[in-house]
Protein backbone atom coordinates (compact mmCIF):
# COMPACT_ATOMS: atom_id res chain seq x y z
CA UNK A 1 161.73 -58.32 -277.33
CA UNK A 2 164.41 -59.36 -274.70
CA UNK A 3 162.60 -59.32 -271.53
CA UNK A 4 160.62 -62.45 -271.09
CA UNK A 5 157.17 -62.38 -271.52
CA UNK A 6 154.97 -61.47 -268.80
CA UNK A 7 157.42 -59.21 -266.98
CA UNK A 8 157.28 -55.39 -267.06
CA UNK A 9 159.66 -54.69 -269.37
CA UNK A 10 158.51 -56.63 -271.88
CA UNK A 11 154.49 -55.55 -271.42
CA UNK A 12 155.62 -51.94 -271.62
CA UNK A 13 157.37 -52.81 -274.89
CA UNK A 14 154.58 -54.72 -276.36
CA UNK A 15 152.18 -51.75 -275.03
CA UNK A 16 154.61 -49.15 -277.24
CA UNK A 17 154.32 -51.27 -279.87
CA UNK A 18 150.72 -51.93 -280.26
CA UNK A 19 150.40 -47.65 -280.19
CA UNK A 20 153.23 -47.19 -282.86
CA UNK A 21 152.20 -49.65 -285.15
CA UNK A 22 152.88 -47.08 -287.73
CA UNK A 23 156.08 -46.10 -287.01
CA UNK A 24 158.86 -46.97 -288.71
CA UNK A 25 160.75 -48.75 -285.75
CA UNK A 26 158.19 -50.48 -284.07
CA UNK A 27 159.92 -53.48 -284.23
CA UNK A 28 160.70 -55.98 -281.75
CA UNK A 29 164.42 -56.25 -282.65
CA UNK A 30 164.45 -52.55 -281.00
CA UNK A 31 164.00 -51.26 -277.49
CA UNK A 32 163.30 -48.62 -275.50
CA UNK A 33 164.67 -46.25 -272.68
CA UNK A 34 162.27 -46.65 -269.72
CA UNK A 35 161.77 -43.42 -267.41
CA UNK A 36 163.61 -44.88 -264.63
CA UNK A 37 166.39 -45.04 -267.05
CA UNK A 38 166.34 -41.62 -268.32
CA UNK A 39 165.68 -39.90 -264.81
CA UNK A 40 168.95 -41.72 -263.71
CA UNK A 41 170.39 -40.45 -267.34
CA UNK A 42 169.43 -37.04 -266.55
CA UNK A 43 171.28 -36.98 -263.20
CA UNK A 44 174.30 -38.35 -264.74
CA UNK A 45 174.47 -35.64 -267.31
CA UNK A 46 173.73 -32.72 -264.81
CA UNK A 47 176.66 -34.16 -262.29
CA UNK A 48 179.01 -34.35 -265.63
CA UNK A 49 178.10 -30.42 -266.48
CA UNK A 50 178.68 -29.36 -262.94
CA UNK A 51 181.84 -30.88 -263.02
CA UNK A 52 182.49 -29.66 -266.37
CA UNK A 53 183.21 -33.01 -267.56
CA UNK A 54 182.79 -34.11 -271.59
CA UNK A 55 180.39 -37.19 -272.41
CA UNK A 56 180.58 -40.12 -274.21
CA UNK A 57 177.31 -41.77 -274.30
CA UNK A 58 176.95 -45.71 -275.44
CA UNK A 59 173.57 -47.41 -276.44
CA UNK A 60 172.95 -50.68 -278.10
CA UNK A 61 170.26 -48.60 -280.80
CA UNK A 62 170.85 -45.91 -282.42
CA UNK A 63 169.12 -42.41 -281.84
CA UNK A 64 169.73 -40.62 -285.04
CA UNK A 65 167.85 -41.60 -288.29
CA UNK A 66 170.74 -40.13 -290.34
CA UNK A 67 173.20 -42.71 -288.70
CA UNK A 68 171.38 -45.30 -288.87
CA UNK A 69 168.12 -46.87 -291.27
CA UNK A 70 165.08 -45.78 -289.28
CA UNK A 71 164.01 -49.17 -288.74
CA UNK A 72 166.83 -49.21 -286.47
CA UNK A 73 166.36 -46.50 -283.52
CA UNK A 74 165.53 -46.55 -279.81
CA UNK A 75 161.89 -46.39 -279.72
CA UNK A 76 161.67 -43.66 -277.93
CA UNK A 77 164.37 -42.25 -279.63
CA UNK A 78 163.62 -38.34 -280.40
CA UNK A 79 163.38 -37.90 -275.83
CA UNK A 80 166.93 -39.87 -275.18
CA UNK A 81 168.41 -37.28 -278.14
CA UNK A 82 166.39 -34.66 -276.67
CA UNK A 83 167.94 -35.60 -273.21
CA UNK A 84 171.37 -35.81 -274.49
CA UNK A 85 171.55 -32.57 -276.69
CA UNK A 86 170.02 -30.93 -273.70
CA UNK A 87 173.59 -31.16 -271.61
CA UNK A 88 176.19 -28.69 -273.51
CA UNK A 89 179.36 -31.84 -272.63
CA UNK A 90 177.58 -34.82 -274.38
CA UNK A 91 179.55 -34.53 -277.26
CA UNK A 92 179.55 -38.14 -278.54
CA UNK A 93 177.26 -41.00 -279.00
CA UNK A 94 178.50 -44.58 -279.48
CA UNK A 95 175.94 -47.50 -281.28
CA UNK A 96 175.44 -50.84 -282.86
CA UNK A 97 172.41 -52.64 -283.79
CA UNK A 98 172.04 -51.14 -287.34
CA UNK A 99 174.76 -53.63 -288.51
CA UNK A 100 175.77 -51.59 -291.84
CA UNK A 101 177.01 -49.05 -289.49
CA UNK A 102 176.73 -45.08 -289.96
CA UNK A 103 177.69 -41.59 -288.69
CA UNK A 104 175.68 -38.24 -288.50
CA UNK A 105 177.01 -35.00 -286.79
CA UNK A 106 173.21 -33.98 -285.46
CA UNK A 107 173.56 -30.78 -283.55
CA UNK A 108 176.51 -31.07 -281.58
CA UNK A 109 176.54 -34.52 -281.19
CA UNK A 110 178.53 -37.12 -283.37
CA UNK A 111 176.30 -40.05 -283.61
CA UNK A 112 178.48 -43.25 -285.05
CA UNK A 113 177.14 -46.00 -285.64
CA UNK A 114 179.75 -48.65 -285.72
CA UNK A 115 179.71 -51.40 -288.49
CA UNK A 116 179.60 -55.00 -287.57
CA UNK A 117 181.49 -58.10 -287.86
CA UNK A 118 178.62 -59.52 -289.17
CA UNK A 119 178.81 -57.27 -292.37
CA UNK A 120 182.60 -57.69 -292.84
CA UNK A 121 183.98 -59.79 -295.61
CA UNK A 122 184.92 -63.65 -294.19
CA UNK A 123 188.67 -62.36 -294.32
CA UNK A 124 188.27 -59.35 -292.78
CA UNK A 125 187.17 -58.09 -289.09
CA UNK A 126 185.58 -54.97 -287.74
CA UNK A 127 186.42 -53.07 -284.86
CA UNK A 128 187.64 -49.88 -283.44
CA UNK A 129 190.04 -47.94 -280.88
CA UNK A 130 189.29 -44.67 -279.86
CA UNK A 131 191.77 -42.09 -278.94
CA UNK A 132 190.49 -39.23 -276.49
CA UNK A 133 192.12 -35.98 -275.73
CA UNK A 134 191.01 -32.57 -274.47
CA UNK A 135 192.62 -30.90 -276.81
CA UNK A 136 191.13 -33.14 -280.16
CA UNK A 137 187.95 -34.85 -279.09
CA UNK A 138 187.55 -38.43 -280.23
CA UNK A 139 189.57 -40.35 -282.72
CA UNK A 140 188.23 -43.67 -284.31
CA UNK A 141 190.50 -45.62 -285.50
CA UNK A 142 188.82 -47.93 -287.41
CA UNK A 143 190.36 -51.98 -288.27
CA UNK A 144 188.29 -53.58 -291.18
CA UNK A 145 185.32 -52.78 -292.51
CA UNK A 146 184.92 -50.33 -289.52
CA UNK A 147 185.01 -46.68 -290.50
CA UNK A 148 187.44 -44.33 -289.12
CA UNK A 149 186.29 -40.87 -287.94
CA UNK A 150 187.94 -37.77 -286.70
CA UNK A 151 185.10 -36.10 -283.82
CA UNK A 152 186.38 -32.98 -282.57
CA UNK A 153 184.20 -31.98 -279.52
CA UNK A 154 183.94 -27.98 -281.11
């Protein structure tokens, strides 16, 4: 846990994780969204569908267990997809953390999980640029052991 001990943040972490022993990523190298996060998320994705505006949403963890090893994932991971799948623009969604890297189309949303320098060969690298257009969605182009991936917003 990142927040230092004795502040919110880190009680309410140490709280979730003493009630989800069980679950599979109760661990402390995850994290949560709190609900002053997601209320301001929620905003952001109703201004964005007013103003008919695609998403791209970034996160440090993973949402989707078939992008990433569910050991990996936000804790509260099923509301944040919930949230996001619940605005017809988010279209994308843009993680690390899970350092093997992985990609899931869940719904309408292209979860990609990018790969890490950490994994790549010591001659290698591992990165990405990303082409956007309105007409084809999201192009990864990926350098290294970082996969490429074609994610059409349709």
């Amino acid at each position: 846990m990142a927040w230092p001990h004795g502040t919110p943040n880190h009680d309410a972490a140490h709280a979730w994780l003493e009630a989800h022993k069980d679950a599979p990523n109760a661990k402390p190298w995850n994290g949560g969204i709190s609900s002053t996060q997601l209320t301001w998320l929620r905003a952001e994705l109703a201004a964005a569908e007013q103003a008919n505006q695609w998403v791209v949403a970034f996160g440090h963890i993973p949402l989707s267990p078939h992008s990433a090893s569910t050991h990996h994932l936000v804790y509260n991971a099923d509301e944040v997809r919930q949230t996001l799948e619940s605005c017809p623009r988010v279209r994308w969604y843009f993680a690390g953390h899970y350092h093997r890297g992985g990609y899931a189309k869940v719904g309408p949303i292209h979860h990609v999980t990018g790969e890490a320098l950490l994994e790549a060969p010591s001659d290698s690298t591992a990165y990405a640029i990303v082409d956007v257009s309105d007409e084809h969605g999201l192009t990864v182009h990926g350098f290294g052991s970082f996969k490429s991936h074609s994610l059409p917003h349709q």
